[in-house]
PDB file of N, CA and C in Angstrom:
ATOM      1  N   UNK A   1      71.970  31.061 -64.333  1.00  0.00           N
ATOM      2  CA  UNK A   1      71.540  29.692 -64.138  1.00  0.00           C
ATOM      3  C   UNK A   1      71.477  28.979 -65.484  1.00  0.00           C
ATOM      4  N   UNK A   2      71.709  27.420 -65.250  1.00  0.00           N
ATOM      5  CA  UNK A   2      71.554  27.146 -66.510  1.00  0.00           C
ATOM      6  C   UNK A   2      70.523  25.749 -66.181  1.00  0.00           C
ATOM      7  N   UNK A   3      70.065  25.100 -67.420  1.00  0.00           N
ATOM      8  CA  UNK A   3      69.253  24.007 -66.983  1.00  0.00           C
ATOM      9  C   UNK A   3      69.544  23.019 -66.841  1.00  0.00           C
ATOM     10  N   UNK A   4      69.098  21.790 -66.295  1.00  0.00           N
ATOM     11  CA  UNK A   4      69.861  20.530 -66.057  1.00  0.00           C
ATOM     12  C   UNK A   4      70.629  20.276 -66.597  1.00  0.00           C
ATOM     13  N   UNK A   5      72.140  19.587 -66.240  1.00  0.00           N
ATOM     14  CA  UNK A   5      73.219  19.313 -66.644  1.00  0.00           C
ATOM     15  C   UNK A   5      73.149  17.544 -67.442  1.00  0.00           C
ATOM     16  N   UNK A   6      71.661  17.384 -67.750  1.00  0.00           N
ATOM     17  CA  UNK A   6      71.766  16.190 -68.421  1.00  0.00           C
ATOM     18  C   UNK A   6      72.388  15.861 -69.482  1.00  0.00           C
ATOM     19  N   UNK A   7      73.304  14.518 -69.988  1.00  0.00           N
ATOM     20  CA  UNK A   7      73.734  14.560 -71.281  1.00  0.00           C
ATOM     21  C   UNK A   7      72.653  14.277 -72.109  1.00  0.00           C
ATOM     22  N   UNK A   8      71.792  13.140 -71.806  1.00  0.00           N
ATOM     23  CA  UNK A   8      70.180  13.133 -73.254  1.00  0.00           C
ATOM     24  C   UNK A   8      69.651  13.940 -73.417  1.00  0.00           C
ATOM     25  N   UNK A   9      69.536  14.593 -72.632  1.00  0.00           N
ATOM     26  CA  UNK A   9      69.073  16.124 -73.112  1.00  0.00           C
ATOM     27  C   UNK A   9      69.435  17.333 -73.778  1.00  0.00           C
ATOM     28  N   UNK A  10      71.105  17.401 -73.709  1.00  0.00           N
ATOM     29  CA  UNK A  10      72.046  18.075 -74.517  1.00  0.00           C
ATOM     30  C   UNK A  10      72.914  17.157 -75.420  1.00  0.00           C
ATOM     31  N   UNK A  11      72.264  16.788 -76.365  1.00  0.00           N
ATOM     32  CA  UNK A  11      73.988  16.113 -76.821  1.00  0.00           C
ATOM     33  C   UNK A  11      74.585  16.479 -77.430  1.00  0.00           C
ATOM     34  N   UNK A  12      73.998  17.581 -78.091  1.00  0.00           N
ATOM     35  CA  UNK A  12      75.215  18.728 -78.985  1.00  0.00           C
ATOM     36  C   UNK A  12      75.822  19.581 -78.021  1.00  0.00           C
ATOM     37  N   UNK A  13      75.663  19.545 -76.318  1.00  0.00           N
ATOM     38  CA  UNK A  13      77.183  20.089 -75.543  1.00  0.00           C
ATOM     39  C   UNK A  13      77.382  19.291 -74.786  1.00  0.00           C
ATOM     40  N   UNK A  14      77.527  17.977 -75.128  1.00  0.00           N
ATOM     41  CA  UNK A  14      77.819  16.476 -74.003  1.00  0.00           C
ATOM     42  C   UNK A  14      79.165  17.293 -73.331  1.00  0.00           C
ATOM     43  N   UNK A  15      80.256  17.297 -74.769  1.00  0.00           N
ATOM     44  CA  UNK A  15      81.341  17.422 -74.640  1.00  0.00           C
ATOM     45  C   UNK A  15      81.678  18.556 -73.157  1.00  0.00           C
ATOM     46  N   UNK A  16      81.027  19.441 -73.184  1.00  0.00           N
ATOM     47  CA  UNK A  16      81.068  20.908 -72.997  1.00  0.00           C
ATOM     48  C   UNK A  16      80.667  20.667 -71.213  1.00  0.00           C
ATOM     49  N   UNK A  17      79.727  20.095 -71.052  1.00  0.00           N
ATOM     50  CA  UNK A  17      79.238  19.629 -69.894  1.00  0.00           C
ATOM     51  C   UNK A  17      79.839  18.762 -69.142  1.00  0.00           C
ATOM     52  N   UNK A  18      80.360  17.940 -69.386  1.00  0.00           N
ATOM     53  CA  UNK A  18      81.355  16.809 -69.255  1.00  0.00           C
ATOM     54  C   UNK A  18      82.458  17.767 -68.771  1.00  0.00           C
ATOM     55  N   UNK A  19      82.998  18.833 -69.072  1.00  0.00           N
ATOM     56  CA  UNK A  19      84.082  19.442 -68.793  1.00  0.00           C
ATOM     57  C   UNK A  19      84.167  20.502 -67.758  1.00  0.00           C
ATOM     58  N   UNK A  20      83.134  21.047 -67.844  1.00  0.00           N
ATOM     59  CA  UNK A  20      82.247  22.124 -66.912  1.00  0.00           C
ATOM     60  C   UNK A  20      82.211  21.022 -65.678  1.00  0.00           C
ATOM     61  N   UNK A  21      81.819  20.018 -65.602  1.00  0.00           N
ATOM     62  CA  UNK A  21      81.246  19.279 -64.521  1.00  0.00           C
ATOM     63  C   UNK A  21      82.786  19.092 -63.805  1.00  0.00           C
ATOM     64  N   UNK A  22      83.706  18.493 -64.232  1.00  0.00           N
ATOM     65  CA  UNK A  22      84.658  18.114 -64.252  1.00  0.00           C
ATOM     66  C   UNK A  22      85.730  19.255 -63.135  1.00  0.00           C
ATOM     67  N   UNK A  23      85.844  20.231 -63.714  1.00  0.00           N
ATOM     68  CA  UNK A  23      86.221  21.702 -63.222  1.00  0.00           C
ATOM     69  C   UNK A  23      85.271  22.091 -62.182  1.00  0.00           C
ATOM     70  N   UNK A  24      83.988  22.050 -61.883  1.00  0.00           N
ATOM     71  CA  UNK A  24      83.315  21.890 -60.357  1.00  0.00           C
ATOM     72  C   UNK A  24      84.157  20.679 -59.666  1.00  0.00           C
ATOM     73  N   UNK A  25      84.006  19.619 -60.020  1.00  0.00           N
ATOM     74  CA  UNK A  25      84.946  18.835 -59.556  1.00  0.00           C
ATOM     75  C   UNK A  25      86.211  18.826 -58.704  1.00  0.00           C
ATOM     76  N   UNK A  26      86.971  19.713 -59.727  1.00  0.00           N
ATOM     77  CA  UNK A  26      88.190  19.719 -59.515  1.00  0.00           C
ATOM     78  C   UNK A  26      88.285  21.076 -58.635  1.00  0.00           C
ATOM     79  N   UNK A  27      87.860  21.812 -59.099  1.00  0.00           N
ATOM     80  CA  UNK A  27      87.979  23.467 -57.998  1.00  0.00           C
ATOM     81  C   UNK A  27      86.784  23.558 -57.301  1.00  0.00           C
ATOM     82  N   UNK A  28      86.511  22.532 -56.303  1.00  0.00           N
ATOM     83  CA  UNK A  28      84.986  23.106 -55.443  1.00  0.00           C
ATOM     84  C   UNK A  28      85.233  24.286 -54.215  1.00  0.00           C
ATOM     85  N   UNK A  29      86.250  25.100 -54.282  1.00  0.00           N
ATOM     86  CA  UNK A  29      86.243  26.230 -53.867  1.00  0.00           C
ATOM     87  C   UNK A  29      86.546  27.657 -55.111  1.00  0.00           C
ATOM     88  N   UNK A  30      87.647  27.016 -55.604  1.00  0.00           N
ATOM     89  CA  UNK A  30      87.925  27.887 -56.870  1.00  0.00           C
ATOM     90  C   UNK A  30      86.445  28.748 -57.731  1.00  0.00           C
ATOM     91  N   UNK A  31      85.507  27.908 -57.943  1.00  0.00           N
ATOM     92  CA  UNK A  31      84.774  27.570 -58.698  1.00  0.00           C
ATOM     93  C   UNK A  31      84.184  28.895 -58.436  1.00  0.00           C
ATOM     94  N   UNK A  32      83.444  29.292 -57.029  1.00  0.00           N
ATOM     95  CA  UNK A  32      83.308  30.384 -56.790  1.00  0.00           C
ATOM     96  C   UNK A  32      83.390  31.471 -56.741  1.00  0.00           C
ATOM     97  N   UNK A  33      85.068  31.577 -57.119  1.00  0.00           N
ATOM     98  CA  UNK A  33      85.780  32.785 -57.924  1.00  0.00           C
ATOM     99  C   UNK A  33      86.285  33.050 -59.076  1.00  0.00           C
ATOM    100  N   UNK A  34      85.512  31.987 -60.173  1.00  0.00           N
ATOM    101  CA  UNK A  34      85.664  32.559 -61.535  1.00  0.00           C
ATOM    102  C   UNK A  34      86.251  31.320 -62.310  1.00  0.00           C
ATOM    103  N   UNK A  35      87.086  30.278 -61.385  1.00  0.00           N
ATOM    104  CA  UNK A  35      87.591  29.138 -62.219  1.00  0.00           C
ATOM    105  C   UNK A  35      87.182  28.517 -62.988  1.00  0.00           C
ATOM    106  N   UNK A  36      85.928  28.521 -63.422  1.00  0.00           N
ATOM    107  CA  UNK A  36      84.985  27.629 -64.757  1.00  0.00           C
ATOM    108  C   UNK A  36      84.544  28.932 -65.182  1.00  0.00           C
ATOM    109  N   UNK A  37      84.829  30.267 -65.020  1.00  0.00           N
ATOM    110  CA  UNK A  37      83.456  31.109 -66.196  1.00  0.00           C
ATOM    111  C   UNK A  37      83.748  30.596 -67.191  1.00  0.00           C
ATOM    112  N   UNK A  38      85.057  30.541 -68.099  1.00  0.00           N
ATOM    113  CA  UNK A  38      85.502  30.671 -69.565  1.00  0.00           C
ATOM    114  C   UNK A  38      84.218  29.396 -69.785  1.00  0.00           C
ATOM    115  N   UNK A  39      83.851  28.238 -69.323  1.00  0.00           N
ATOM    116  CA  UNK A  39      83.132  26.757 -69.817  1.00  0.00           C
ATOM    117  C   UNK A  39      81.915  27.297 -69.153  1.00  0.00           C
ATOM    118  N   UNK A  40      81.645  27.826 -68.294  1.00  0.00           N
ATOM    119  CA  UNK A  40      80.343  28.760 -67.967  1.00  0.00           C
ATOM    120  C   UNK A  40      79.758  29.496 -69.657  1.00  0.00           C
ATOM    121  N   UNK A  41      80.572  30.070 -69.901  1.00  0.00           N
ATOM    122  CA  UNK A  41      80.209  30.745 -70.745  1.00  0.00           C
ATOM    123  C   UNK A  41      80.124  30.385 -72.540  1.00  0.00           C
ATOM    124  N   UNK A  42      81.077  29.176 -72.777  1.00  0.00           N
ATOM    125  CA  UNK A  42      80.824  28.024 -73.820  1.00  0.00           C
ATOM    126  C   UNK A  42      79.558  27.181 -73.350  1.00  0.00           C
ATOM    127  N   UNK A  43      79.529  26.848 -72.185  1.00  0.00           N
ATOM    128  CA  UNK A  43      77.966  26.225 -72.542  1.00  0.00           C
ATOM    129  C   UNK A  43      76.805  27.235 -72.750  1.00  0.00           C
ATOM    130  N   UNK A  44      76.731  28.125 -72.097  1.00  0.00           N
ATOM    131  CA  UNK A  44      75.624  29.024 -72.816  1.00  0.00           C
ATOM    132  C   UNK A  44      75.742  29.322 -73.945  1.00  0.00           C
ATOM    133  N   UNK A  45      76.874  29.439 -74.326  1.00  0.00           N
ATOM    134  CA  UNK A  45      76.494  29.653 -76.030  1.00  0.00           C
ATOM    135  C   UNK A  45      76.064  28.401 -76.898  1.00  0.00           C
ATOM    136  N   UNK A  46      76.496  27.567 -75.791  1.00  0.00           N
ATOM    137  CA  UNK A  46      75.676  25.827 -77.056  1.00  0.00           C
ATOM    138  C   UNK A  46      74.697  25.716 -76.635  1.00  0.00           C
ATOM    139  N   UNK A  47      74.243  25.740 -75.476  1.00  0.00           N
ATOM    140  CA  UNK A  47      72.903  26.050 -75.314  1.00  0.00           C
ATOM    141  C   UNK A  47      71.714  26.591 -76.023  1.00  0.00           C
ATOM    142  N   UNK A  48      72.554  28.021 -76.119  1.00  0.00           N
ATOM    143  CA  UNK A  48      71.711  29.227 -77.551  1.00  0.00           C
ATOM    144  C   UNK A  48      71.440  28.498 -78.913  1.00  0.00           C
ATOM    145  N   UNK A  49      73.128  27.802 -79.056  1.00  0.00           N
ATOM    146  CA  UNK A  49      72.873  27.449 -80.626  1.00  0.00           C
ATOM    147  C   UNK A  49      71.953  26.060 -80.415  1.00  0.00           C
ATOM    148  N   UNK A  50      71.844  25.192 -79.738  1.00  0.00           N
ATOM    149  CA  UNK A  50      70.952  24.087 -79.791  1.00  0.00           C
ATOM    150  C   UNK A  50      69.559  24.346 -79.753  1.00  0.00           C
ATOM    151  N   UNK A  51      69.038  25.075 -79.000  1.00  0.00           N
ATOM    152  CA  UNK A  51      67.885  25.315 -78.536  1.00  0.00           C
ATOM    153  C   UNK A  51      67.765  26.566 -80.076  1.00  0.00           C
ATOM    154  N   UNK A  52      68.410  27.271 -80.701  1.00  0.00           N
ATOM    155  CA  UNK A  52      68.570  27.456 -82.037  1.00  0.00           C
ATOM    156  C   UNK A  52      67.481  26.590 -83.099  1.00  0.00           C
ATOM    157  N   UNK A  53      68.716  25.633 -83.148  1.00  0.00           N
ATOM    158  CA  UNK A  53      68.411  24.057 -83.979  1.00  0.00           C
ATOM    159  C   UNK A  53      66.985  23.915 -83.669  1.00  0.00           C
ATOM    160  N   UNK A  54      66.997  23.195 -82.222  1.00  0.00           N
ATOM    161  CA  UNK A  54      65.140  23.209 -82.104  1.00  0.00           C
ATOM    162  C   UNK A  54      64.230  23.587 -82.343  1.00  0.00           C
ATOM    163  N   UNK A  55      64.534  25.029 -82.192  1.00  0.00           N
ATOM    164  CA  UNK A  55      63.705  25.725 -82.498  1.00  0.00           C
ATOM    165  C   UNK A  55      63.063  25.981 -83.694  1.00  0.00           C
ATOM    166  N   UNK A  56      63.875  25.976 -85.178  1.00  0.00           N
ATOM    167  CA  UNK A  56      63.859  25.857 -86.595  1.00  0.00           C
ATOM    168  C   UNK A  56      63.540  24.837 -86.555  1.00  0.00           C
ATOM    169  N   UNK A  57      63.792  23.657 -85.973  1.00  0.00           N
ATOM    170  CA  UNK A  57      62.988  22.706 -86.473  1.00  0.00           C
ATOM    171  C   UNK A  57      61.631  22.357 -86.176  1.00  0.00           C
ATOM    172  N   UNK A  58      61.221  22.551 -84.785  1.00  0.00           N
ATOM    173  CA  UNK A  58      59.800  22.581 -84.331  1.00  0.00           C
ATOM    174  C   UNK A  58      58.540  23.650 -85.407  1.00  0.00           C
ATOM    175  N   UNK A  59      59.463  24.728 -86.045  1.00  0.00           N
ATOM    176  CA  UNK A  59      58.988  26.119 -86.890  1.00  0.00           C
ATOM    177  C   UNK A  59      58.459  24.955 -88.287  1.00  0.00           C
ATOM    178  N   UNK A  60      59.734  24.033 -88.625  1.00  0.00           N
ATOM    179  CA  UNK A  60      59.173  23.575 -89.381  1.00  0.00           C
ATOM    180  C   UNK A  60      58.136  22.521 -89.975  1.00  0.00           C
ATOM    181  N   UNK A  61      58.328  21.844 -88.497  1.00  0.00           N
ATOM    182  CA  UNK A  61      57.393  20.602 -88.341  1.00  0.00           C
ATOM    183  C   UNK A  61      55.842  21.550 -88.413  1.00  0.00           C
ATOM    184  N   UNK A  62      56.009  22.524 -87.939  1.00  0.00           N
ATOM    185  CA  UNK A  62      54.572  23.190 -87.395  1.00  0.00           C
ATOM    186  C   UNK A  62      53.725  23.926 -88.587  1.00  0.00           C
ATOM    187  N   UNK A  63      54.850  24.518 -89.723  1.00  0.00           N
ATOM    188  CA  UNK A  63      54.479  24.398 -90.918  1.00  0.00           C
ATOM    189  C   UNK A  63      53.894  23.465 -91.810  1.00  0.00           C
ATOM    190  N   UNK A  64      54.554  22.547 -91.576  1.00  0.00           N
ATOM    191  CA  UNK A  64      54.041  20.913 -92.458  1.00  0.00           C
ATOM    192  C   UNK A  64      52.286  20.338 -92.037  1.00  0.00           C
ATOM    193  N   UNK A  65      52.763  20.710 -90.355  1.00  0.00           N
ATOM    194  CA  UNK A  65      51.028  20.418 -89.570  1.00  0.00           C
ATOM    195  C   UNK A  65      50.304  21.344 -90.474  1.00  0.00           C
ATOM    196  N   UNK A  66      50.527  23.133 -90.326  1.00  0.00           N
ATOM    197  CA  UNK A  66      49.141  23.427 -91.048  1.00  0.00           C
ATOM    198  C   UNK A  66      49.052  23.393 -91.717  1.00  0.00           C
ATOM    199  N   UNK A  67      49.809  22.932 -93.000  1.00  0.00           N
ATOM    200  CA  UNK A  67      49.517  22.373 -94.506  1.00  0.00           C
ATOM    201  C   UNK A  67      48.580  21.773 -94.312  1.00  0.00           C
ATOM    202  N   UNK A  68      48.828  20.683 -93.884  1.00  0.00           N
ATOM    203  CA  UNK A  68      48.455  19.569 -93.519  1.00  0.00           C
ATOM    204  C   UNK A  68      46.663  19.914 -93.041  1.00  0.00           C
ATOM    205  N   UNK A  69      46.461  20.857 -91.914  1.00  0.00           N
ATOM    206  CA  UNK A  69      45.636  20.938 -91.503  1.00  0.00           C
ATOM    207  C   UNK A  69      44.492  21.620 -92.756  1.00  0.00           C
ATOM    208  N   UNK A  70      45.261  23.136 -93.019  1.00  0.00           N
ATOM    209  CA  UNK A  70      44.817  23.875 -93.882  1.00  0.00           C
ATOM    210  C   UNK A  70      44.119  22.727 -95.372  1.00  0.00           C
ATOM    211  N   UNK A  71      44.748  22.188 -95.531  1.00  0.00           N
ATOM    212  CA  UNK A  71      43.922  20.925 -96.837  1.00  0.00           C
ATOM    213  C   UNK A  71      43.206  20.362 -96.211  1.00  0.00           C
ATOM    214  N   UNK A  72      42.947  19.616 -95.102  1.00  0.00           N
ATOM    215  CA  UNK A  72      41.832  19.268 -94.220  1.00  0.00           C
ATOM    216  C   UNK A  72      40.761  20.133 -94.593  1.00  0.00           C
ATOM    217  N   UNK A  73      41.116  21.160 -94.268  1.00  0.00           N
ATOM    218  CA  UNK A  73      39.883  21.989 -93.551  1.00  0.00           C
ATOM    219  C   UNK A  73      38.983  21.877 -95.219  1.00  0.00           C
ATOM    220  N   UNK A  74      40.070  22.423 -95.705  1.00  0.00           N
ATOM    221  CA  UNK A  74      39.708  22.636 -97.433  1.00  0.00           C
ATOM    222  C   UNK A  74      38.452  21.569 -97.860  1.00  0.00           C
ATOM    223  N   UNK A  75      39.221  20.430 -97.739  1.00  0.00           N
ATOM    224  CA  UNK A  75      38.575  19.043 -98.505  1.00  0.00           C
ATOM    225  C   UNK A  75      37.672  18.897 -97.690  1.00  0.00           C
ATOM    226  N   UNK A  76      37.302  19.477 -96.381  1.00  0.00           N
ATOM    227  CA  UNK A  76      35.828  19.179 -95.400  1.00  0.00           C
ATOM    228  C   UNK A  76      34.732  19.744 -95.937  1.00  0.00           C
ATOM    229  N   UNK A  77      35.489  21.412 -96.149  1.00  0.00           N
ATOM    230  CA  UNK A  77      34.480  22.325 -96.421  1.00  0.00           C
ATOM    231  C   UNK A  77      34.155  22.020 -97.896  1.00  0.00           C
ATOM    232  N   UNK A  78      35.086  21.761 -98.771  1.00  0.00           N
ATOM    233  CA  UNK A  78      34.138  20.769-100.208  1.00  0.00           C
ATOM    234  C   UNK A  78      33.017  19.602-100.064  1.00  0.00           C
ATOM    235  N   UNK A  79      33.309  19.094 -98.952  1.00  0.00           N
ATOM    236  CA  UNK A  79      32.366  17.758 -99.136  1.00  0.00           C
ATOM    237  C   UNK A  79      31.191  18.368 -98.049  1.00  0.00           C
ATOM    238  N   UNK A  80      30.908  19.284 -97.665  1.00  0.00           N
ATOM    239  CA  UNK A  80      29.824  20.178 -96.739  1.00  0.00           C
ATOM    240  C   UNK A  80      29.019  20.465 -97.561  1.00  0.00           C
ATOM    241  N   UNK A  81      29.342  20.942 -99.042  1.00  0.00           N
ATOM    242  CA  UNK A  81      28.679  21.964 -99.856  1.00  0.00           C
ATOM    243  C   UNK A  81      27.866  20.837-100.972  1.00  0.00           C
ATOM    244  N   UNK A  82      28.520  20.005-101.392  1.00  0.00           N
ATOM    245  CA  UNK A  82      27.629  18.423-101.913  1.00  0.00           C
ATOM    246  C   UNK A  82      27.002  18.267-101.051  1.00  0.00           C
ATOM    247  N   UNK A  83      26.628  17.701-100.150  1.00  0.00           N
ATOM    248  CA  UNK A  83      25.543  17.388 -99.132  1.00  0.00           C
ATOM    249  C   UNK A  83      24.446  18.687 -98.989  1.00  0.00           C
TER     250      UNK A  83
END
């Protein structure tokens, strides 16, 4: 299975999906016996590599937060100890 065939949601395999869709299209019996695996099996791999991408990037946003947080906490617990 794969997940919605949306393009805003994939746009690094618009292309890929667009073509896959296309080939259901065109073989809606074929389809059943193997006529799209080869694009079956290119979109899962852009899939992998996108959700890849995301993934490193969410890793890094989430780094920046606990910087972010971690000096918070820091500069709280300094101004706790004056008082």
């Amino acid at each position: 299975m794969h997940p919605p065939l949306t393009l805003h949601r994939h746009p690094m395999c618009a292309e890929i999906i667009e073509q896959f869709q296309k080939c259901h299209l065109d073989h809606p019996y074929a389809k059943f016996f193997g006529e799209c695996t080869d694009l079956k099996i290119k979109l899962d791999k852009c899939f992998r590599q996108e959700k890849a991408v995301k993934r490193k990037a969410n890793f890094e946003e989430s780094k920046k937060l606990k910087e972010r947080l971690q000096a918070y906490r820091k500069e709280a617990a300094g101004t706790e100890n004056i008082m």
